[in-house]
N, C-alpha and C. Protein backbone atom coordinates (compact mmCIF):
# COMPACT_ATOMS: atom_id res chain seq x y z
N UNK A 1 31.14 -5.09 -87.70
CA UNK A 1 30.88 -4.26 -88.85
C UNK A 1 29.94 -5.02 -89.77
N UNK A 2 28.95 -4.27 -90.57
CA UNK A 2 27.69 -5.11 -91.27
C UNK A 2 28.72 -4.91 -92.57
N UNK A 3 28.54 -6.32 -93.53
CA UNK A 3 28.76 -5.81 -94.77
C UNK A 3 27.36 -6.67 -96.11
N UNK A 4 27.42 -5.97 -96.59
CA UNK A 4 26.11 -6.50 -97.46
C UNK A 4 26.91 -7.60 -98.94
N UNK A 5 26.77 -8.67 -98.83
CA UNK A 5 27.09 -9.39 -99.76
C UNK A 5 26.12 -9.67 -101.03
N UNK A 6 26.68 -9.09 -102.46
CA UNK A 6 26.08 -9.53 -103.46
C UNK A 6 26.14 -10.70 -103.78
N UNK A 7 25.30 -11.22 -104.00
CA UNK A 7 25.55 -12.93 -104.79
C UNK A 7 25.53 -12.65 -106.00
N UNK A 8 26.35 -12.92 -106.97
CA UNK A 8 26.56 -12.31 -108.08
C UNK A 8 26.56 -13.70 -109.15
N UNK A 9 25.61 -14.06 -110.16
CA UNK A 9 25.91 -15.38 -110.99
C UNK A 9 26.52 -15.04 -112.40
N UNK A 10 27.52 -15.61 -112.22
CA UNK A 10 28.46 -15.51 -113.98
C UNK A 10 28.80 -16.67 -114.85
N UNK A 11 27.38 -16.61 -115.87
CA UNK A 11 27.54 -18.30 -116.54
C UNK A 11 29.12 -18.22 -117.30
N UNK A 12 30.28 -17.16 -117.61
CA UNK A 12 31.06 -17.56 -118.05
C UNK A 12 31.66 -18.50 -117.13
N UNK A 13 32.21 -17.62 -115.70
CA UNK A 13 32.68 -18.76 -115.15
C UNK A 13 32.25 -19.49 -114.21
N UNK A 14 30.82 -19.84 -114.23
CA UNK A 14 30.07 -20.83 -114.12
C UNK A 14 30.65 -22.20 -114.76
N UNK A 15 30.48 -21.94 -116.07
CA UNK A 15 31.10 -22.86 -117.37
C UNK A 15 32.08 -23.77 -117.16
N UNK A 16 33.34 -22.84 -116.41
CA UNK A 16 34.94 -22.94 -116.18
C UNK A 16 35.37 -23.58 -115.12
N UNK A 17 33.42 -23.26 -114.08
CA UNK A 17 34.12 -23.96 -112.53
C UNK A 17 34.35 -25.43 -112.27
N UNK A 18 35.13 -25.54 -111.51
CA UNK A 18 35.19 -27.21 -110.93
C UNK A 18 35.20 -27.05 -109.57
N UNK A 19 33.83 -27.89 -109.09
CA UNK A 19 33.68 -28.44 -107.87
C UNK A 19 34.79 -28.92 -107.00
N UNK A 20 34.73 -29.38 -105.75
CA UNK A 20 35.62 -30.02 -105.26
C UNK A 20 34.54 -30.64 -103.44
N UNK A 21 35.08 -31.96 -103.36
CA UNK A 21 34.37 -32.23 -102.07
C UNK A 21 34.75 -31.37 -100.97
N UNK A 22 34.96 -30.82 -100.87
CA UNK A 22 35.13 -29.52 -99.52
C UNK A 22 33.99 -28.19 -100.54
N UNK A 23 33.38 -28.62 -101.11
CA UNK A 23 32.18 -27.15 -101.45
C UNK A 23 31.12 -27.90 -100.52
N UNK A 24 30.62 -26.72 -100.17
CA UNK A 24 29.73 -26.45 -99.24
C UNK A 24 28.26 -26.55 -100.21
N UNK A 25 27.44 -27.13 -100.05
CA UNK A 25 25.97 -26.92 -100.51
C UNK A 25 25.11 -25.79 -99.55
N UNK A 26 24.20 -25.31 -100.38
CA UNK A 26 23.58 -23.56 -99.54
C UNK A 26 23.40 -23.60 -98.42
N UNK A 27 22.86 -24.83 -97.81
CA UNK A 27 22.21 -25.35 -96.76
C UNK A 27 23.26 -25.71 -95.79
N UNK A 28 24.32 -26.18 -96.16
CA UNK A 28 25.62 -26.07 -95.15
C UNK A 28 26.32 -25.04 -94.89
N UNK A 29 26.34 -23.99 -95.94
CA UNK A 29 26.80 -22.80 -95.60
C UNK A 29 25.75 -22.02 -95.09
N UNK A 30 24.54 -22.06 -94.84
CA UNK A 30 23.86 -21.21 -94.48
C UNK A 30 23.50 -21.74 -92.90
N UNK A 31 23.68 -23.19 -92.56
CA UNK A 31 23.65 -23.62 -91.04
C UNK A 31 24.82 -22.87 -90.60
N UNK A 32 26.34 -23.07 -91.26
CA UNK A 32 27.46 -22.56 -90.49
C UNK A 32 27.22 -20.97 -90.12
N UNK A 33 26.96 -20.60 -91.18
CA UNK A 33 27.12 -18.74 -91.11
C UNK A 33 25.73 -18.40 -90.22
N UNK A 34 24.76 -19.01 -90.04
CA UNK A 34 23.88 -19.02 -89.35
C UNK A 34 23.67 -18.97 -87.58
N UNK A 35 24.26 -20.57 -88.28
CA UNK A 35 24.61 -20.96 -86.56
C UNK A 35 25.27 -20.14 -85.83
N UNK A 36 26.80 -19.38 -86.60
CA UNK A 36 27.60 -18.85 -85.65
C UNK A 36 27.26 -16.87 -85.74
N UNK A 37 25.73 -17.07 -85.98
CA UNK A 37 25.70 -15.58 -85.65
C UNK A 37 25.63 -14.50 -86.72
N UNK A 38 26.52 -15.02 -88.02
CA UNK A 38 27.57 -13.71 -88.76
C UNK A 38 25.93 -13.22 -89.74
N UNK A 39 25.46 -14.07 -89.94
CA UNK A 39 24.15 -14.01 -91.38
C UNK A 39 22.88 -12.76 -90.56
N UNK A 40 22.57 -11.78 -90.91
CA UNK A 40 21.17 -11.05 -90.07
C UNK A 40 20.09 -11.02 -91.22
N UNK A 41 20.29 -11.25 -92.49
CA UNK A 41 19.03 -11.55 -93.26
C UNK A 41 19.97 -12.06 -95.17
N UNK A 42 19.19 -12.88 -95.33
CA UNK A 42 19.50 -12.62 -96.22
C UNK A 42 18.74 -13.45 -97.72
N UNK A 43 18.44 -12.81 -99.37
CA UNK A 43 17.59 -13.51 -99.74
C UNK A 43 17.90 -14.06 -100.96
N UNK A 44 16.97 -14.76 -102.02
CA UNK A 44 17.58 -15.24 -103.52
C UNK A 44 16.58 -13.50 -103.69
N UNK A 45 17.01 -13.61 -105.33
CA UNK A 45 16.24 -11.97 -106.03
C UNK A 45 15.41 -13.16 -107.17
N UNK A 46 14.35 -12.43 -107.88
CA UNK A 46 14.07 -12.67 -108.96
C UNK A 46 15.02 -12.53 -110.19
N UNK A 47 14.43 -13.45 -111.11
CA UNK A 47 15.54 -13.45 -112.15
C UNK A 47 15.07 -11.75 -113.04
N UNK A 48 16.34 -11.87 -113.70
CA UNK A 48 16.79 -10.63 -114.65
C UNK A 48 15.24 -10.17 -115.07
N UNK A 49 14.47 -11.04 -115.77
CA UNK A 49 13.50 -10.86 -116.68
C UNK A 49 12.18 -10.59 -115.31
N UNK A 50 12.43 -10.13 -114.46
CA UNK A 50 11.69 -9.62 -113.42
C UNK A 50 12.03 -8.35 -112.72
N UNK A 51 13.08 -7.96 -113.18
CA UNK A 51 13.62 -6.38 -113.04
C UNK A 51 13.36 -5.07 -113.44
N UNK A 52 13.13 -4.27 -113.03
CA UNK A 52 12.22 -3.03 -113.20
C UNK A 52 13.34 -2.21 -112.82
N UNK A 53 13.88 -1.09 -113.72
CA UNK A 53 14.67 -0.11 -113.26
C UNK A 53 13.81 1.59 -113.63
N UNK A 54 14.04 2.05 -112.91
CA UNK A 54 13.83 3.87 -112.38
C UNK A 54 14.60 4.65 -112.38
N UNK A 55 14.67 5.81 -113.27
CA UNK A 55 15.48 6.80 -112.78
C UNK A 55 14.79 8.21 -113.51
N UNK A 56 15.05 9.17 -112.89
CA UNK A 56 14.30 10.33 -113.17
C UNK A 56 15.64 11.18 -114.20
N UNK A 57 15.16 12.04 -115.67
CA UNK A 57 15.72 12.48 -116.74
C UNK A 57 14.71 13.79 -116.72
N UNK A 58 15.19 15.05 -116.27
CA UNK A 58 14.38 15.81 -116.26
C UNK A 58 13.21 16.37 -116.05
N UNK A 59 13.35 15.79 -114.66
CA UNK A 59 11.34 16.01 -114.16
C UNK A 59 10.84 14.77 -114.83
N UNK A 60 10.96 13.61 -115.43
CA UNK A 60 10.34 12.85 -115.83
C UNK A 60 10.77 11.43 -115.33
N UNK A 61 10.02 10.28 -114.63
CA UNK A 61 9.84 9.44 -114.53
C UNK A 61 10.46 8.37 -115.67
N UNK A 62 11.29 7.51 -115.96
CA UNK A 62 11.65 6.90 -117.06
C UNK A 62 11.66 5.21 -116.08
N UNK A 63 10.55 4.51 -116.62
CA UNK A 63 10.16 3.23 -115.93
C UNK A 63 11.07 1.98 -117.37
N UNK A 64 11.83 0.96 -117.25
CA UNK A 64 12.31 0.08 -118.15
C UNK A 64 11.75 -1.30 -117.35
N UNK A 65 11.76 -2.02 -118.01
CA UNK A 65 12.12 -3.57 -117.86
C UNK A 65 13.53 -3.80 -118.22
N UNK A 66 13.83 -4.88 -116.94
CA UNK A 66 14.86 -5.00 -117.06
C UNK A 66 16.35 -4.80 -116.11
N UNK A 67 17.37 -5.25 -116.03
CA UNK A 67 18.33 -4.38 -114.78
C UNK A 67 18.70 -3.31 -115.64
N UNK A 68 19.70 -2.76 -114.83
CA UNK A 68 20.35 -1.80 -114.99
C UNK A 68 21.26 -1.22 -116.01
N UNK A 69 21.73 -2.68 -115.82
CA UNK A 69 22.97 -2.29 -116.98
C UNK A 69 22.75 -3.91 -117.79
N UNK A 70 23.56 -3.85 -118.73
CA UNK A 70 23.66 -4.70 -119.70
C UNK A 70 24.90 -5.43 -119.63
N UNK A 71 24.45 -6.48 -118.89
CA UNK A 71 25.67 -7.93 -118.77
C UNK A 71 25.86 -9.18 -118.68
N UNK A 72 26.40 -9.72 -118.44
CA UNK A 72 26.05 -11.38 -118.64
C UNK A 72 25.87 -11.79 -117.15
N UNK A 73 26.58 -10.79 -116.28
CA UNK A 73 26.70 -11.05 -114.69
C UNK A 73 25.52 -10.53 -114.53
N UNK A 74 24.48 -11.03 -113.41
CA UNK A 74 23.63 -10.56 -112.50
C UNK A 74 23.35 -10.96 -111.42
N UNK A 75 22.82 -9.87 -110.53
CA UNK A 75 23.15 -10.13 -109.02
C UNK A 75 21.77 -11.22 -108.54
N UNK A 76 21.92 -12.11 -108.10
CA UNK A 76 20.85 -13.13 -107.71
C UNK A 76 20.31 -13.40 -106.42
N UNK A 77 21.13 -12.47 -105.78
CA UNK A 77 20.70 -12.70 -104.06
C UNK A 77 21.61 -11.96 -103.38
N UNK A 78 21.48 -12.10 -102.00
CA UNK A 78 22.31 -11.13 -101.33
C UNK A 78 21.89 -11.88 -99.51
N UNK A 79 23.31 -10.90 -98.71
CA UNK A 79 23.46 -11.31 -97.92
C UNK A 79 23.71 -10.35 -96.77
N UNK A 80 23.52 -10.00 -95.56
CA UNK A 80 24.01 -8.79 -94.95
C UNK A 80 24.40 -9.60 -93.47
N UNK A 81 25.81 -9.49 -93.44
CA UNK A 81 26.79 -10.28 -92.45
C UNK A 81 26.78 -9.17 -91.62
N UNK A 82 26.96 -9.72 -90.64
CA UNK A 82 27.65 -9.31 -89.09
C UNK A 82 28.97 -9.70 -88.70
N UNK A 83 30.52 -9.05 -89.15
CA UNK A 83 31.22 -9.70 -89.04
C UNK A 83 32.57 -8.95 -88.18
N UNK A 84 33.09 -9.00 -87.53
CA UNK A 84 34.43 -8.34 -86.94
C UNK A 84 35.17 -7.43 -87.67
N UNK A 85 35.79 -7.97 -88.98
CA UNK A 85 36.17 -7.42 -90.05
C UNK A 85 36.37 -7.57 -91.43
N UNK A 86 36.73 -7.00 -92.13
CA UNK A 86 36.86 -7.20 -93.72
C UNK A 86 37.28 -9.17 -93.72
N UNK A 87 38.49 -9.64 -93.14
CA UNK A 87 39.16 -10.72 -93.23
C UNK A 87 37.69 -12.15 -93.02
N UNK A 88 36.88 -11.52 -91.92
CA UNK A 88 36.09 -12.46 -91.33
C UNK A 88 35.40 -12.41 -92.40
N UNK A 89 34.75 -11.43 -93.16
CA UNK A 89 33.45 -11.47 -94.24
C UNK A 89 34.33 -11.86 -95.32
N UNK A 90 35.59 -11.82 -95.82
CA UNK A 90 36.11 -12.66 -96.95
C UNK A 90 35.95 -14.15 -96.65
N UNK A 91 36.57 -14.58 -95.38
CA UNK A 91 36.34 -16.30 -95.21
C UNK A 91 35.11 -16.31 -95.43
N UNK A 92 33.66 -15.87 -94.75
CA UNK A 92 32.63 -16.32 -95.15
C UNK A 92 31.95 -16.44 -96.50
N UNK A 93 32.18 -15.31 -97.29
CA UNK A 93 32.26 -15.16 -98.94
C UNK A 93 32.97 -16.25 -99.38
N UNK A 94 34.31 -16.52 -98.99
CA UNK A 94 34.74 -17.69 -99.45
C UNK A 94 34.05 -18.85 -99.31
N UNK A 95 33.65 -19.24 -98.81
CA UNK A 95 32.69 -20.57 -98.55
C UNK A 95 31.40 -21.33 -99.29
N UNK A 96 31.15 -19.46 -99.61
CA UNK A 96 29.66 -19.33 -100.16
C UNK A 96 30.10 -20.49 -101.03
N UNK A 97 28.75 -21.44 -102.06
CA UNK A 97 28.58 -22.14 -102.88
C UNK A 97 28.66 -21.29 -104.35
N UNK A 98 27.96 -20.10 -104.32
CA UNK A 98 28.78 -19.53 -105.58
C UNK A 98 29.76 -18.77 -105.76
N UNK A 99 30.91 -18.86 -105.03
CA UNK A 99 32.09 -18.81 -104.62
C UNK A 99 32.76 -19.58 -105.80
N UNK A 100 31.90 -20.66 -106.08
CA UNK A 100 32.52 -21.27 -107.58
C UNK A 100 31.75 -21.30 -108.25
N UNK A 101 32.22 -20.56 -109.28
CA UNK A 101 31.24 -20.51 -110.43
C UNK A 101 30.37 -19.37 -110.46
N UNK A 102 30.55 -18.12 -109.51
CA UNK A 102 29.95 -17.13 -109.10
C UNK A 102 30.79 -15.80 -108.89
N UNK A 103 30.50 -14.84 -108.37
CA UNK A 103 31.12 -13.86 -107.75
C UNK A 103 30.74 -14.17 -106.49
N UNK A 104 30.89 -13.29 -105.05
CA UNK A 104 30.41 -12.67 -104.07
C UNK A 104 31.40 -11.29 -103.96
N UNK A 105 30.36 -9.99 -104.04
CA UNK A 105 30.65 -8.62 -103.69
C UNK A 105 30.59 -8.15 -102.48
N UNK A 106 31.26 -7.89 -101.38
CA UNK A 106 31.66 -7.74 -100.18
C UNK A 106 31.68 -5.96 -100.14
N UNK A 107 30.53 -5.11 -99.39
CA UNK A 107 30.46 -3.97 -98.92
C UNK A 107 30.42 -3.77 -98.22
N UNK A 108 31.17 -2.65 -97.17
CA UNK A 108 31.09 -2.57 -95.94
C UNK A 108 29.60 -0.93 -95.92
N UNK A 109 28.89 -1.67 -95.05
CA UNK A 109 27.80 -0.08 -94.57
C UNK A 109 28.51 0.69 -94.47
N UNK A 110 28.13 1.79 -94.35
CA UNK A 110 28.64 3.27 -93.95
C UNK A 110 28.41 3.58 -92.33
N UNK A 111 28.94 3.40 -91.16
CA UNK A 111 29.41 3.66 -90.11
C UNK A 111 28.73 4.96 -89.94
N UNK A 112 27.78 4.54 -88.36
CA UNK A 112 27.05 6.06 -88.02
C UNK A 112 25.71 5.88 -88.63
N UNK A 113 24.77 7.57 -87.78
CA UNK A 113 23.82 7.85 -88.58
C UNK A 113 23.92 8.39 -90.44
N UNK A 114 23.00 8.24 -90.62
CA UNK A 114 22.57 8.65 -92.03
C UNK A 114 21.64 9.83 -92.00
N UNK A 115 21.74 10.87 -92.61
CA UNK A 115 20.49 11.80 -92.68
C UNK A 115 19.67 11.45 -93.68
């Protein structure tokens, strides 16, 4: 099952986190999840102040700077696993490096064609 992982950065608890020698640096988690297959693409995003949001209000085009919504969390990268099941893409989320001091958002695709 594919699930698309947000990398999500949150300077609150950024702030709060504590390391520990069993954290993984990007580059070790990205050989493991790599090596064994689970990773099929995945990238950093531009920061906040490089965000462009769209949405149409009545036949009209409405272009902002900026994300979406207004928060202290923003999504910084992302990940789209190949994994058996929900349990397998939590251990790998778990691992991630901003796992501390971060979020990771775990979605499963939608199963099947799409029209």
């Amino acid at each position: 099952m594919k699930y698309m992982m947000f990398v999500v950065a949150d300077p609150d608890a950024a702030a709060e986190a504590e390391s520990t020698p069993d954290d993984l640096t990007i580059e070790e988690w990205l050989a493991d999840v790599d090596g064994r297959g689970k990773r099929i693409i995945g990238e950093r995003l531009r920061p906040l102040s490089d965000a462009t949001t769209v949405r149409v209000s009545r036949g009209q085009v409405l272009v902002t700077d900026g994300p979406f919504t207004e928060s202290k969390e923003w999504i910084c990268g992302f990940d789209i696993l190949e994994c058996e099941d929900l349990d397998e893409a939590i251990a790998i989320a778990a691992r991630h490096p901003m796992a501390v001091g971060g979020k990771l958002e775990l979605r499963p695709f939608w199963p099947g064609e799409h029209a």
